[in-house]
Protein backbone atom coordinates (compact mmCIF):
# COMPACT_ATOMS: atom_id res chain seq x y z
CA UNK A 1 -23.84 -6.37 -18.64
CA UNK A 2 -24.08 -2.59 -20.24
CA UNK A 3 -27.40 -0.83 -18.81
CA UNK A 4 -30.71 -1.69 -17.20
CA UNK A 5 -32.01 1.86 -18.43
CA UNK A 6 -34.88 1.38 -20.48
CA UNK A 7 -35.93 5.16 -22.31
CA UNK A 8 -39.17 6.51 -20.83
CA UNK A 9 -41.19 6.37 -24.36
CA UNK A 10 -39.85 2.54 -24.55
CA UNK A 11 -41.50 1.54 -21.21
CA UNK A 12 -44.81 3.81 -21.75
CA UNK A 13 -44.75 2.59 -25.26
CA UNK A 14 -44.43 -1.41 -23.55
CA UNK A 15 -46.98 -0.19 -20.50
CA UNK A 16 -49.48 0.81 -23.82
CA UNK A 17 -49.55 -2.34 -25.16
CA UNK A 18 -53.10 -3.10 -25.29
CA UNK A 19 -52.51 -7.27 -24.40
CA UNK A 20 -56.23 -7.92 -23.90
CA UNK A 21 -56.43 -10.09 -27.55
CA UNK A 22 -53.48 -12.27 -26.53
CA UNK A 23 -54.86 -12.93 -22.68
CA UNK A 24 -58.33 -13.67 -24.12
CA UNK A 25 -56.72 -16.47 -26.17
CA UNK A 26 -54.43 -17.48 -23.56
CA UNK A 27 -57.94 -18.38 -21.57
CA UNK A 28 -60.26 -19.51 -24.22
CA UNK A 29 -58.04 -21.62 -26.38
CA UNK A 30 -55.58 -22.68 -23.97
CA UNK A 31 -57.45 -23.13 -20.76
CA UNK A 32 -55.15 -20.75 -19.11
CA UNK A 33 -57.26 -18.92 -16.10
CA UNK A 34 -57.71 -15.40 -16.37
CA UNK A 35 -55.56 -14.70 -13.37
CA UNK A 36 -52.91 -16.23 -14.75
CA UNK A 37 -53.21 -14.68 -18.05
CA UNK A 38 -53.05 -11.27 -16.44
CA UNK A 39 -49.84 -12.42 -14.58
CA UNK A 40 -48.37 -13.52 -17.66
CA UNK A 41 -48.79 -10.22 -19.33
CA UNK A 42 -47.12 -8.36 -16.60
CA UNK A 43 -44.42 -10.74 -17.06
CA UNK A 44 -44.16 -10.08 -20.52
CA UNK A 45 -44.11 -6.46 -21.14
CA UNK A 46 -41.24 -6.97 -18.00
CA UNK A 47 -39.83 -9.23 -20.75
CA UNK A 48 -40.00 -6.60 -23.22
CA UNK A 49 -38.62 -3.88 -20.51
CA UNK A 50 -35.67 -6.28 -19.86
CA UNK A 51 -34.58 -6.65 -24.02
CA UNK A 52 -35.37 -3.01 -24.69
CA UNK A 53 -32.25 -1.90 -22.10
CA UNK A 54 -29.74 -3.58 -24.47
CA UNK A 55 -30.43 -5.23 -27.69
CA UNK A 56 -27.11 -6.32 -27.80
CA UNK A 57 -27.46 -8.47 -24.91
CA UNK A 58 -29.46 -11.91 -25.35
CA UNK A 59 -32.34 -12.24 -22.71
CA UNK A 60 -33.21 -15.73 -23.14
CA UNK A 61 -37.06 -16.27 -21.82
CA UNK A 62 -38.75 -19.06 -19.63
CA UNK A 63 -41.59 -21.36 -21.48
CA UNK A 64 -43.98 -19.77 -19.52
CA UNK A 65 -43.58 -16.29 -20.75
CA UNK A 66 -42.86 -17.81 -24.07
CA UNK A 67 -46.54 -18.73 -24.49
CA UNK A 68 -47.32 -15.29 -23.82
CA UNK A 69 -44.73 -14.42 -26.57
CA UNK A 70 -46.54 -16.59 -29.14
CA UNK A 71 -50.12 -15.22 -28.20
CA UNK A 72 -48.88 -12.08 -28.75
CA UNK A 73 -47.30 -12.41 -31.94
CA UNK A 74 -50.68 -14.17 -33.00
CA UNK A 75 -51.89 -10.81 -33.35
CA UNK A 76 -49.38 -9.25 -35.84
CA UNK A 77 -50.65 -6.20 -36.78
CA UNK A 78 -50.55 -5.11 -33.16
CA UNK A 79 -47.18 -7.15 -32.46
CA UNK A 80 -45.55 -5.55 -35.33
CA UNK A 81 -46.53 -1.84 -34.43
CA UNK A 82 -45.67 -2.42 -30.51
CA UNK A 83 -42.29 -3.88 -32.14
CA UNK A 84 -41.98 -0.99 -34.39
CA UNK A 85 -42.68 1.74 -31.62
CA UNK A 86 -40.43 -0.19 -28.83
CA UNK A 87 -37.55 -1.94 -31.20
CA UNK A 88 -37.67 0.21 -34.30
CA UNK A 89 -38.23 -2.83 -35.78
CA UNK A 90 -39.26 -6.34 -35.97
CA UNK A 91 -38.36 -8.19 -32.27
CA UNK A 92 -38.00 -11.62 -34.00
CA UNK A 93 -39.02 -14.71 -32.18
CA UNK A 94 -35.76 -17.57 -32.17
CA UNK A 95 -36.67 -20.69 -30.13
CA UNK A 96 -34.85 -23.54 -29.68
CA UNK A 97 -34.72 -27.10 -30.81
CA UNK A 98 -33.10 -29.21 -28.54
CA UNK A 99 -32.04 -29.67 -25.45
CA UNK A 100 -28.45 -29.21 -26.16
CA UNK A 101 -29.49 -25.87 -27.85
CA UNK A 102 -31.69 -24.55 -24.85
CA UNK A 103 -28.57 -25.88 -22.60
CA UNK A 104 -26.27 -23.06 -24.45
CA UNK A 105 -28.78 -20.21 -23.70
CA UNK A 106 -28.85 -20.94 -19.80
CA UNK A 107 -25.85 -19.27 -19.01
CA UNK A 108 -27.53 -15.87 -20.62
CA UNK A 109 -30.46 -16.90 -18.98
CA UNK A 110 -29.23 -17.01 -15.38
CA UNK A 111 -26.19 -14.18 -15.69
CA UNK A 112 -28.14 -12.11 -17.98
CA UNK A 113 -32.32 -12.06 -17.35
CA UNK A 114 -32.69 -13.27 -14.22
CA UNK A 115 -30.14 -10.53 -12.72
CA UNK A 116 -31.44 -7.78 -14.65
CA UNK A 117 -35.23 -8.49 -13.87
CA UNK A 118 -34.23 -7.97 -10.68
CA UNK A 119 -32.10 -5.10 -10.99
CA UNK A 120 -34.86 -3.35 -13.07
CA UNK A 121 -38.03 -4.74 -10.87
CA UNK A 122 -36.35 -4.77 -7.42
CA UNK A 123 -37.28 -8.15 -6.64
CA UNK A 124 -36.26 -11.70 -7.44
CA UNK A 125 -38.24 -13.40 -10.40
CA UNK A 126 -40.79 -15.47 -9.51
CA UNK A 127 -40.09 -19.42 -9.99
CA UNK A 128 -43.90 -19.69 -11.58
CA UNK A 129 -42.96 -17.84 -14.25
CA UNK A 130 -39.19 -17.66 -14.09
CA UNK A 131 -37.31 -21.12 -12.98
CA UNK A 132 -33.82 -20.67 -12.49
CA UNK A 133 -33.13 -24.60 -13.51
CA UNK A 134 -35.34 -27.29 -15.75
CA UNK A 135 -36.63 -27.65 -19.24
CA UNK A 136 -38.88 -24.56 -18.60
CA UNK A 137 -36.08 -22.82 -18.21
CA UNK A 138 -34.20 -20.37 -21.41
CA UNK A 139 -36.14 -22.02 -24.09
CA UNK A 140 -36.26 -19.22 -26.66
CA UNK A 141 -34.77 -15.40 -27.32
CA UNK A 142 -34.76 -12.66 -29.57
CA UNK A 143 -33.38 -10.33 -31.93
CA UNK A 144 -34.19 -7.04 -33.43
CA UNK A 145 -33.89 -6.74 -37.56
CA UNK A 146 -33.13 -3.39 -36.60
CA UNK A 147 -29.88 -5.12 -34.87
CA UNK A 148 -28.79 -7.89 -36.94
CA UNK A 149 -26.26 -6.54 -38.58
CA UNK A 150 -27.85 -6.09 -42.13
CA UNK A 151 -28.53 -2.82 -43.35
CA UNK A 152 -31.20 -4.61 -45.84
């Protein structure tokens, strides 16, 4: 693992993020309470903490942040600009389809986010939001256009 040194305008820019749209949805259309959607959110923008210290680095995320993920990016205009002003460009969204697939991603999972969540947050992940083990577990990550490689 490189760095768990996020810049200081990445994690104001991530602290910004006004999250209210995708919580609201995450309790009206999903059922989720609005405790729990305010704990998910904290877990996200850690989420987005965690992949902005090295985009090099896959950061493979649990199902339950996931959902957060997708509420989010339900609101694009305000997904793409956070993405823009964190990423420099598009944080694309790459789940998995299969087991065998979300098998491959646990070893990132569990030697790459788990360790640096705590390193950065100076305390163990919570298992509600963060199993170490189970089909919850590493079911999607993410890339940055801005890192793949292609120049356009």
């Amino acid at each position: 693992m490189q760095t768990t040194q996020v810049s200081p305008a990445s994690v104001l820019a991530i602290q910004a993020v006004n999250l209210t749209a995708p919580k609201e949805f995450l309790v009206k259309r999903r059922g989720v309470s609005p405790v729990e959607a305010d704990e998910l959110a904290v877990e996200y923008t850690r989420f987005l903490q965690i992949c902005a210290t090295n985009m090099e680095v896959r950061f493979p995320v649990s199902a339950q942040v996931d959902e957060f993920w997708h509420a989010h990016m339900l609101y694009s205009k305000e997904y793409r600009e956070m993405c823009e002003e964190v990423f420099g460009a598009l944080f694309n969204h790459n789940p998995v389809t299969s087991e065998e697939q979300r098998l491959l991603l646990m070893p990132d999972y569990i030697n790459n986010t788990l360790p640096t969540y705590e390193r950065m947050f100076g305390q163990e992940p919570s298992q509600k939001f963060w199993p170490k083990a189970g089909p919850n577990a590493a079911i999607c990550t993410g890339d940055s256009d801005n890192d793949s490689g292609d120049d356009d």
